[in-house]
Every structure is written in structure tokens, then in C-alpha cells.
N, C-alpha and C. Protein backbone atom coordinates (compact mmCIF):
# COMPACT_ATOMS: atom_id res chain seq x y z
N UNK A 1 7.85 -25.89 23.75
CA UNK A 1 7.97 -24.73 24.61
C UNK A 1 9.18 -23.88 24.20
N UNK A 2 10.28 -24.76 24.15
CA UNK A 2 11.49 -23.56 23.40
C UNK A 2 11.49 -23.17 22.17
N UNK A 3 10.65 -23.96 21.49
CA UNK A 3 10.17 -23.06 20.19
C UNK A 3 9.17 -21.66 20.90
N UNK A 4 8.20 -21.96 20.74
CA UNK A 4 7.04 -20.79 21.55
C UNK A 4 8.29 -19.66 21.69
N UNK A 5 9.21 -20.07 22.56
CA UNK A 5 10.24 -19.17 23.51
C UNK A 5 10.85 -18.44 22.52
N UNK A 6 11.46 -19.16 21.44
CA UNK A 6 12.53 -18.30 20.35
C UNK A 6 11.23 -17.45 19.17
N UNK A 7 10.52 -18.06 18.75
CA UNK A 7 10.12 -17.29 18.19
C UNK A 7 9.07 -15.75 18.67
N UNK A 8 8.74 -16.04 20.12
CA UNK A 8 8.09 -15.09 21.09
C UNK A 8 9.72 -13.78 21.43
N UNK A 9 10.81 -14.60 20.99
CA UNK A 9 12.26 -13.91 21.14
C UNK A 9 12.40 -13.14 19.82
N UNK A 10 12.42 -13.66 18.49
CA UNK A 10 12.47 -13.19 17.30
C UNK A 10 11.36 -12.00 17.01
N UNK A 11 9.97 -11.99 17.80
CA UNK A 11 8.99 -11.00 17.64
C UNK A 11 9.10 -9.60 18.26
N UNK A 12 9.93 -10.25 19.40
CA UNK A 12 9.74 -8.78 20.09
C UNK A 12 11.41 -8.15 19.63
N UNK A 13 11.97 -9.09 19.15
CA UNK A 13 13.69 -8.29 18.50
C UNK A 13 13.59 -7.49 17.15
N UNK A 14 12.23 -7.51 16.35
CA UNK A 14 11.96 -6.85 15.43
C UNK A 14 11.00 -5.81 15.44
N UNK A 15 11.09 -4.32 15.79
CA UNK A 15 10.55 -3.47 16.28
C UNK A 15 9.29 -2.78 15.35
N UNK A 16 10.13 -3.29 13.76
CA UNK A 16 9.08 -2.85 12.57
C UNK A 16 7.82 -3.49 12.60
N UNK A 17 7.71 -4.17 12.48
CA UNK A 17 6.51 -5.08 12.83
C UNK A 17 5.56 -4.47 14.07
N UNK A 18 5.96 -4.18 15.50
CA UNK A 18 5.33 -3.90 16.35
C UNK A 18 4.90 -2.51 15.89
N UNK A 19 5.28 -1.60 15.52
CA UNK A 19 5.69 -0.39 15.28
C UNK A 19 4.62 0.18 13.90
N UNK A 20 4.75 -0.80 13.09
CA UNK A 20 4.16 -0.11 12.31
C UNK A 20 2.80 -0.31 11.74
N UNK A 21 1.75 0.44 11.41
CA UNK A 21 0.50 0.36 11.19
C UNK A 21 -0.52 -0.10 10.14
N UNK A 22 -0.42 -1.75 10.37
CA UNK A 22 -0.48 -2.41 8.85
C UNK A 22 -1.81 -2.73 9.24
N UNK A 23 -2.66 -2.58 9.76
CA UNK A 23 -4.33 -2.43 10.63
C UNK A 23 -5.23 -1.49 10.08
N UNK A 24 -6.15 -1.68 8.66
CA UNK A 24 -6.39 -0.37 8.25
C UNK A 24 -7.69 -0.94 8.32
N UNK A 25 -8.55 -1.86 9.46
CA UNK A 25 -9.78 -1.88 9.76
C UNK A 25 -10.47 -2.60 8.99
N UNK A 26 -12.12 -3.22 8.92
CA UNK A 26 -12.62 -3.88 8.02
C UNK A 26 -12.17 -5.26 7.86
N UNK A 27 -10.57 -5.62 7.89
CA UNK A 27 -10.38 -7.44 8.09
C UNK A 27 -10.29 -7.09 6.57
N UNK A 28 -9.94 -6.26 5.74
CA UNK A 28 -9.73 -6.43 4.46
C UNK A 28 -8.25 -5.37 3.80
N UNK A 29 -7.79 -5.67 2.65
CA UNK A 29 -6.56 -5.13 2.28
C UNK A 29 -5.58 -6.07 1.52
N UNK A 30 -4.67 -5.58 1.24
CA UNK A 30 -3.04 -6.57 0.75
C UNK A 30 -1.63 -5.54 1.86
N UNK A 31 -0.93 -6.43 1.66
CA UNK A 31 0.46 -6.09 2.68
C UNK A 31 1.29 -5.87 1.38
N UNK A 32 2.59 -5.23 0.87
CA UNK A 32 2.92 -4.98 0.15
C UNK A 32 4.67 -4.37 0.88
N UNK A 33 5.68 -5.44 0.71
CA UNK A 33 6.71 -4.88 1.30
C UNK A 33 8.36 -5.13 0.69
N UNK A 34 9.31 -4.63 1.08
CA UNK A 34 10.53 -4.70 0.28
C UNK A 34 11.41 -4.71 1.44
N UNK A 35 13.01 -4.43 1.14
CA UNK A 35 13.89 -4.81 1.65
C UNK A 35 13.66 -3.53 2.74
N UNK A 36 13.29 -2.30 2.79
CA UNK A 36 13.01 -1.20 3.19
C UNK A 36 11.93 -0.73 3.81
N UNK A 37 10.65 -1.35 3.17
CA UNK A 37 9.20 -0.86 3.57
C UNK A 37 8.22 -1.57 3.76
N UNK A 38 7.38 -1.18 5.01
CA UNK A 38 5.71 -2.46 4.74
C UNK A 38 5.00 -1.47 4.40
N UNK A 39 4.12 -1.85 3.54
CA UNK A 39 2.84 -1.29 3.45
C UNK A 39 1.74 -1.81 2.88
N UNK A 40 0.58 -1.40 3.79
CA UNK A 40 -0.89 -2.05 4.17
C UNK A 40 -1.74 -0.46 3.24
N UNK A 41 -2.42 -1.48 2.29
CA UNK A 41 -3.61 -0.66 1.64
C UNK A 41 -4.86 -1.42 1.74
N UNK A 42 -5.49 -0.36 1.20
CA UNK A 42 -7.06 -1.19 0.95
C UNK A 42 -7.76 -0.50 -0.16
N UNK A 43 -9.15 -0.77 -0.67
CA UNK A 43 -9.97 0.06 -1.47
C UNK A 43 -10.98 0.28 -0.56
N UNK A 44 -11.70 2.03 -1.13
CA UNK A 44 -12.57 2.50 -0.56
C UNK A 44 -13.43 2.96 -1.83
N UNK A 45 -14.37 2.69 -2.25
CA UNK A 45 -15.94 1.76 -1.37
C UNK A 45 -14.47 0.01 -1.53
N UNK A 46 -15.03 -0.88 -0.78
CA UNK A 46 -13.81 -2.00 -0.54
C UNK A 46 -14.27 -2.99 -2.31
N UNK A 47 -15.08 -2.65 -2.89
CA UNK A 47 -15.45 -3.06 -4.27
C UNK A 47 -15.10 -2.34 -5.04
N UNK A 48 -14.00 -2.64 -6.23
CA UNK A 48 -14.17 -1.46 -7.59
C UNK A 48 -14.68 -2.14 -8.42
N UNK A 49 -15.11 -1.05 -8.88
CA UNK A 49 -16.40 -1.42 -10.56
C UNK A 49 -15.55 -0.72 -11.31
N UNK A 50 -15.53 -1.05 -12.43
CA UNK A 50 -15.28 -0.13 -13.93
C UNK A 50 -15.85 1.09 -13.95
N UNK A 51 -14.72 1.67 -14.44
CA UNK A 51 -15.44 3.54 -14.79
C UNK A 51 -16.06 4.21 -13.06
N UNK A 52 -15.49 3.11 -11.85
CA UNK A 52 -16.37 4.22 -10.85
C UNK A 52 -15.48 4.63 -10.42
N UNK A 53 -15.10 6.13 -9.62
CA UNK A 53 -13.67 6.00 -9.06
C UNK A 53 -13.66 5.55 -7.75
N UNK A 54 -12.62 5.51 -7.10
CA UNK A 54 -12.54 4.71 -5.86
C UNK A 54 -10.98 5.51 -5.11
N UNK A 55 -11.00 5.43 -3.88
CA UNK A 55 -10.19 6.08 -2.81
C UNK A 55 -9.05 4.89 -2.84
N UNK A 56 -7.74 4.67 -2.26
CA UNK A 56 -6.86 3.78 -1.05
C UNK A 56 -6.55 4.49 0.05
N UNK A 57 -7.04 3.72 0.72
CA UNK A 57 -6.19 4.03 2.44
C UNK A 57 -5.01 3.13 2.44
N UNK A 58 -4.11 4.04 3.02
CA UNK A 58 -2.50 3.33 2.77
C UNK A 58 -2.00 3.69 3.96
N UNK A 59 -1.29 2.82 4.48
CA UNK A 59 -0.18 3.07 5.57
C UNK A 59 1.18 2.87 4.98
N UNK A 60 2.17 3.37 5.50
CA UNK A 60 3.59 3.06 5.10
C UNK A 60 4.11 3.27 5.86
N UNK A 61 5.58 2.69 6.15
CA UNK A 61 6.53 2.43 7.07
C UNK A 61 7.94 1.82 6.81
N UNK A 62 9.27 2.32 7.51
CA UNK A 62 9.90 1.51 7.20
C UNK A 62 10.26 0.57 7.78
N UNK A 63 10.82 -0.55 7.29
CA UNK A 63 11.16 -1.98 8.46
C UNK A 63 11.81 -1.31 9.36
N UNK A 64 12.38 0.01 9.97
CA UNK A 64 12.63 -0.15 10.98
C UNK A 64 11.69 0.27 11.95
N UNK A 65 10.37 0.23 11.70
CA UNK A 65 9.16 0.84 12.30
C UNK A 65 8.87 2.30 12.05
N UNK A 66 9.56 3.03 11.70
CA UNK A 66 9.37 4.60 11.26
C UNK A 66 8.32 4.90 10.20
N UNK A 67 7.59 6.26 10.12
CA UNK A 67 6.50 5.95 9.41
C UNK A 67 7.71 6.81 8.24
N UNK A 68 6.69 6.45 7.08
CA UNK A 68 6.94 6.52 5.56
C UNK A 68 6.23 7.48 4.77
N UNK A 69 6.90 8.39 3.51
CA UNK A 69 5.87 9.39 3.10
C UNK A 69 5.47 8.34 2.06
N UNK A 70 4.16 8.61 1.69
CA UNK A 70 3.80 7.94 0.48
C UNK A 70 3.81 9.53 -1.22
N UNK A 71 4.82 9.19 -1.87
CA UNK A 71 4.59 10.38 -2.94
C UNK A 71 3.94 10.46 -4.10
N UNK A 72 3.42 8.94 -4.29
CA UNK A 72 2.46 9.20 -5.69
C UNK A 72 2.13 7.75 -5.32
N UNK A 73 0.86 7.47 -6.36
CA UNK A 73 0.35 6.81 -6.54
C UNK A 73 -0.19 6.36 -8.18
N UNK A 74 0.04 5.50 -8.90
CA UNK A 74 -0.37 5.52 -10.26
C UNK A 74 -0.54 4.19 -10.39
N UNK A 75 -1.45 4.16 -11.58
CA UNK A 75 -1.91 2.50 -12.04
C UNK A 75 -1.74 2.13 -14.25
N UNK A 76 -1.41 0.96 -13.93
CA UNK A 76 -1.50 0.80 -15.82
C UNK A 76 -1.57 -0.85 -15.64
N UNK A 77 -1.91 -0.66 -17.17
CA UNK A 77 -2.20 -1.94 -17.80
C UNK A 77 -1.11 -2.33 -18.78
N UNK A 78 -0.40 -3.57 -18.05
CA UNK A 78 0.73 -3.58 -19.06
C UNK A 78 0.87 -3.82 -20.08
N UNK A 79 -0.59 -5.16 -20.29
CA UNK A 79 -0.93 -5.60 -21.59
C UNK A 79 -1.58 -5.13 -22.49
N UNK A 80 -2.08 -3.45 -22.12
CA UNK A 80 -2.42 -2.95 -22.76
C UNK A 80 -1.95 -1.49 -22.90
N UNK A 81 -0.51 -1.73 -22.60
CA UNK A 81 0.38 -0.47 -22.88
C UNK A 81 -0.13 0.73 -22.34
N UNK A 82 -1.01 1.01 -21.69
CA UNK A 82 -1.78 2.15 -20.84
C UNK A 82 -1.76 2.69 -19.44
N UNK A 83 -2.08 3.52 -19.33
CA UNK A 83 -2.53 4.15 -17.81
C UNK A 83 -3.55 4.37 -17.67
N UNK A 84 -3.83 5.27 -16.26
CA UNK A 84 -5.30 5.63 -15.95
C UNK A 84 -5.37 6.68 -16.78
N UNK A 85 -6.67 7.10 -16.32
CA UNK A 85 -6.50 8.74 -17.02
C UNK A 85 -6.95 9.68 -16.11
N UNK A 86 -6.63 9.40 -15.05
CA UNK A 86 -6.65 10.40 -13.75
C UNK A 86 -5.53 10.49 -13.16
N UNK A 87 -5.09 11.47 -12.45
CA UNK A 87 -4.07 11.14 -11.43
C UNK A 87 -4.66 11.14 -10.02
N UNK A 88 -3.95 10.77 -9.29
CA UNK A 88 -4.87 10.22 -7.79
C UNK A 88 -4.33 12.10 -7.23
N UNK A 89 -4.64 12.35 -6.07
CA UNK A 89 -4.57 12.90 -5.40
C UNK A 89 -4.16 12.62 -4.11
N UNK A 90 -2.75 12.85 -3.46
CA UNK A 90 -2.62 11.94 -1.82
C UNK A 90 -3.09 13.44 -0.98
N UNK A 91 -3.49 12.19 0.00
CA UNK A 91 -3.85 13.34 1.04
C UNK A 91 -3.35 12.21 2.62
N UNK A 92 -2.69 13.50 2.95
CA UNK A 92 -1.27 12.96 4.43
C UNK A 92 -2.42 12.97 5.79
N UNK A 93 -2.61 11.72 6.59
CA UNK A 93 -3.37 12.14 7.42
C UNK A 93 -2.53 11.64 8.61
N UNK A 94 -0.95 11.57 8.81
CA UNK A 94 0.09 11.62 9.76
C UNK A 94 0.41 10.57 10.21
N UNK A 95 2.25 10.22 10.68
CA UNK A 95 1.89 8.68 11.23
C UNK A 95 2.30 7.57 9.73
N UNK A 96 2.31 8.46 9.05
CA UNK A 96 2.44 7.29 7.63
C UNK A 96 0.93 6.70 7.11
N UNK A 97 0.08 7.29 7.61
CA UNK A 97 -1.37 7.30 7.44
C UNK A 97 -1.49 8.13 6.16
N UNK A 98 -2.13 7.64 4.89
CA UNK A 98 -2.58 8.29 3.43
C UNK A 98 -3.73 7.93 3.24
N UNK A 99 -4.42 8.65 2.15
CA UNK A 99 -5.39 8.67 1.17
C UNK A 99 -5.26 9.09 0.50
N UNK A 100 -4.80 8.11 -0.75
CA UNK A 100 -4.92 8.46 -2.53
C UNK A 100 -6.44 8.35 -2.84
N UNK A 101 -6.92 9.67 -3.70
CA UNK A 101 -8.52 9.85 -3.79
C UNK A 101 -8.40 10.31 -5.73
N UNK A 102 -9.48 9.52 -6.22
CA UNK A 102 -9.43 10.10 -7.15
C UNK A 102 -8.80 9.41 -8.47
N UNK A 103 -8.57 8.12 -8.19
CA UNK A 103 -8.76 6.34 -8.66
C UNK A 103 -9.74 6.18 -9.53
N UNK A 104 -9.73 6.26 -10.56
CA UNK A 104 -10.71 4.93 -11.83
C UNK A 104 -9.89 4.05 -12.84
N UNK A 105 -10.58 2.68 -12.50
CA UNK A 105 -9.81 2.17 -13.51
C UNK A 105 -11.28 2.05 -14.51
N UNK A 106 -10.79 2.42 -15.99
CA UNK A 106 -11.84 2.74 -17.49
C UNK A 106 -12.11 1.27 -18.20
N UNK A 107 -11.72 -0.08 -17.72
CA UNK A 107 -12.14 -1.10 -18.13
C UNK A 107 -10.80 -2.30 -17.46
N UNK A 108 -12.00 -3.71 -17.60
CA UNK A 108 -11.63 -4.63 -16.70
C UNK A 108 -10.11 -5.24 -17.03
N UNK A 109 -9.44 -6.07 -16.32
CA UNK A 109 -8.37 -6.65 -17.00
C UNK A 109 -7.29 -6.19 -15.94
N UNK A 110 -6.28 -6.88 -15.87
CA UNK A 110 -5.10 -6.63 -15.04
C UNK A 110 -4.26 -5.39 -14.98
N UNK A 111 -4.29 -4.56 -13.42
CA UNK A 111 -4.33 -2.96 -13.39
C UNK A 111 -2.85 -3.69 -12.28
N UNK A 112 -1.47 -2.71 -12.76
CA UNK A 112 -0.61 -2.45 -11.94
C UNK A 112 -0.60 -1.47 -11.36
N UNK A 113 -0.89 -1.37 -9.94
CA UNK A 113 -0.85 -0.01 -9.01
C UNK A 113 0.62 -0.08 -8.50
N UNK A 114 1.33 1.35 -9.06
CA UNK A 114 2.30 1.74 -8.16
C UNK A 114 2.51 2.81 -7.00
N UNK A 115 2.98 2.56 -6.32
CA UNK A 115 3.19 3.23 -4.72
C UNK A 115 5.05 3.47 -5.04
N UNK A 116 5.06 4.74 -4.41
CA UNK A 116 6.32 5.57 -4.75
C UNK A 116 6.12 6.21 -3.33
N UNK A 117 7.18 5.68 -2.89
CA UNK A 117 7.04 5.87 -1.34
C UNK A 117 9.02 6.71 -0.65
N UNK A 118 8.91 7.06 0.44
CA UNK A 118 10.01 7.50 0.51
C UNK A 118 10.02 7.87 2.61
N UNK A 119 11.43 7.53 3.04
CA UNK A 119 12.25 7.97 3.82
C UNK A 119 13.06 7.87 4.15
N UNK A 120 13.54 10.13 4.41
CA UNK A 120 14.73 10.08 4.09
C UNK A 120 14.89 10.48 2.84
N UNK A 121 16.38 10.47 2.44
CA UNK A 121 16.87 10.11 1.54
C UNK A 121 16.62 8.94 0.16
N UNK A 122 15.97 7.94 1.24
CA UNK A 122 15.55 6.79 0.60
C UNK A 122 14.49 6.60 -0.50
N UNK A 123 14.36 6.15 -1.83
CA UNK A 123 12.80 5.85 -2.30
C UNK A 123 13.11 4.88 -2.67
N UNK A 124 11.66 4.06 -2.44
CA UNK A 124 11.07 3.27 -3.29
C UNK A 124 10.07 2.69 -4.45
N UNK A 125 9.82 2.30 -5.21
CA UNK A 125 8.34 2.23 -5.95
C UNK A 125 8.21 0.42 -5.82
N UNK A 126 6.75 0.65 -4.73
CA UNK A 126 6.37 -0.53 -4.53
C UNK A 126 4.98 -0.83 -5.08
N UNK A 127 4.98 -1.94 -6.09
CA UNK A 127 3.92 -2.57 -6.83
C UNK A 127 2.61 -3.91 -6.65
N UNK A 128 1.76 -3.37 -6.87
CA UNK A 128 1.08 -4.90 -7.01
C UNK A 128 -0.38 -4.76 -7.53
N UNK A 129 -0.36 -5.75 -8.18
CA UNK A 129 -1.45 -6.21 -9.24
C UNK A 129 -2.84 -6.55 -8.49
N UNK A 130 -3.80 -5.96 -9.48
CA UNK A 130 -5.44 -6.09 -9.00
C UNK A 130 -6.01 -6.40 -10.28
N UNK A 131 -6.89 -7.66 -10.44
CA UNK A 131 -7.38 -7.78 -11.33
C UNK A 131 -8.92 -7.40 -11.59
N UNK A 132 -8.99 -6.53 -12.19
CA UNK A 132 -10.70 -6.11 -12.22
C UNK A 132 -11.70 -6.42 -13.75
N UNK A 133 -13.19 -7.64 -13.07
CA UNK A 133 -13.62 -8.36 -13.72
C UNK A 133 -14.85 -7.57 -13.94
């Protein structure tokens, strides 16, 4: 019970968490966060294929619950010294609510997506790997 108690104490003393909008529907996505920021993406269609392009819905925020701009979005292959060959397009739908549109990855193999995010004064570039078979 005094466990239950402290950590029901530790949840509600951290406001980022309550606060910010890591819920982007479907029961599908990755969490993606740093000393500064959470952020909850997903893919739209929620399958990528090769050569098709594909959307992210992104939320961002900072740990102190405040929402977050998201300023670019880009992807490469490290092992194959490359990038995409599109650039995404963001589109702000408020709240720290995004859509990068305009996503293809041109063949399978391990794709680093970066997120270049910012508030404030503050930026970050937050990363993470998708492997597409």
C-alpha cells in the first residue's frame, strides 16, 4: 500500500507526463525522448513498403509538459551513406500536434529518421531507427 502511495505521489509530481500528448490513436507508434523532450510518432498508412510514400503523425513536448515545435524531419541510411530523396513536408496542426507528409524510403534496410524539434530557445535532434524488409 505505501508503495501504490509513493509512486501514485511520484505520478502526479511530474506534470510532463500528464500534460503531454503521447496518444496518437490506433494502439500503435514508438515514444522517442531526451533530457528535454517526449515524443510519440507513428506511420500513416501504419505499414511502409518500399518506394511507397508514407505520412508521420507526431506529437512533441517538453518534459515540462509544454507543447514542442517539430522543424524538420529527415531519414538516411547509414550503412549506406545516403538519404531519402524527398524532403518531408511538416504540417502544424497545434498543441505540438504534426504531420510530416511526403516520406519514401527507395529500398529496404535500416532507415535513421531524424526529428529536429525545438522550444524556445532550445533544440533538439531526436532519432530512431526503423528497419524496412
Amino acid at each position: 500500500m505505501r508503495l501504490a502511495a509513493a509512486l501514485l505521489g511520484i505520478l502526479l509530481a511530474t506534470p510532463a507526463w500528464a500534460d503531454c500528448a503521447l496518444d496518437l490513436g490506433r494502439g500503435t507508434g514508438w515514444v522517442v525522448f531526451s533530457d528535454h523532450y517526449l515524443m510519440a510518432f507513428r506511420t500513416d498508412p501504419l505499414r511502409i513498403e518500399v518506394s511507397e510514400p508514407f505520412a508521420l503523425v507526431v506529437n512533441v513536448c517538453t518534459r515540462r509538459g509544454g507543447p514542442a515545435e517539430l522543424l524538420a524531419v529527415d531519414a538516411n541510411m547509414p550503412e549506406h551513406l545516403h538519404g531519402m530523396n524527398y524532403r518531408a513536408a511538416i504540417v502544424a496542426k497545434g498543441d505540438g500536434r504534426f504531420r510530416a507528409e511526403g516520406l519514401l524510403f527507395h529500398m529496404p534496410g535500416r532507415w535513421e529518421i531524424t526529428f529536429d524539434v525545438r522550444a524556445g530557445d532550445d533544440s533538439e535532434r531526436l532519432t530512431h531507427d526503423i528497419i524496412l524488409k
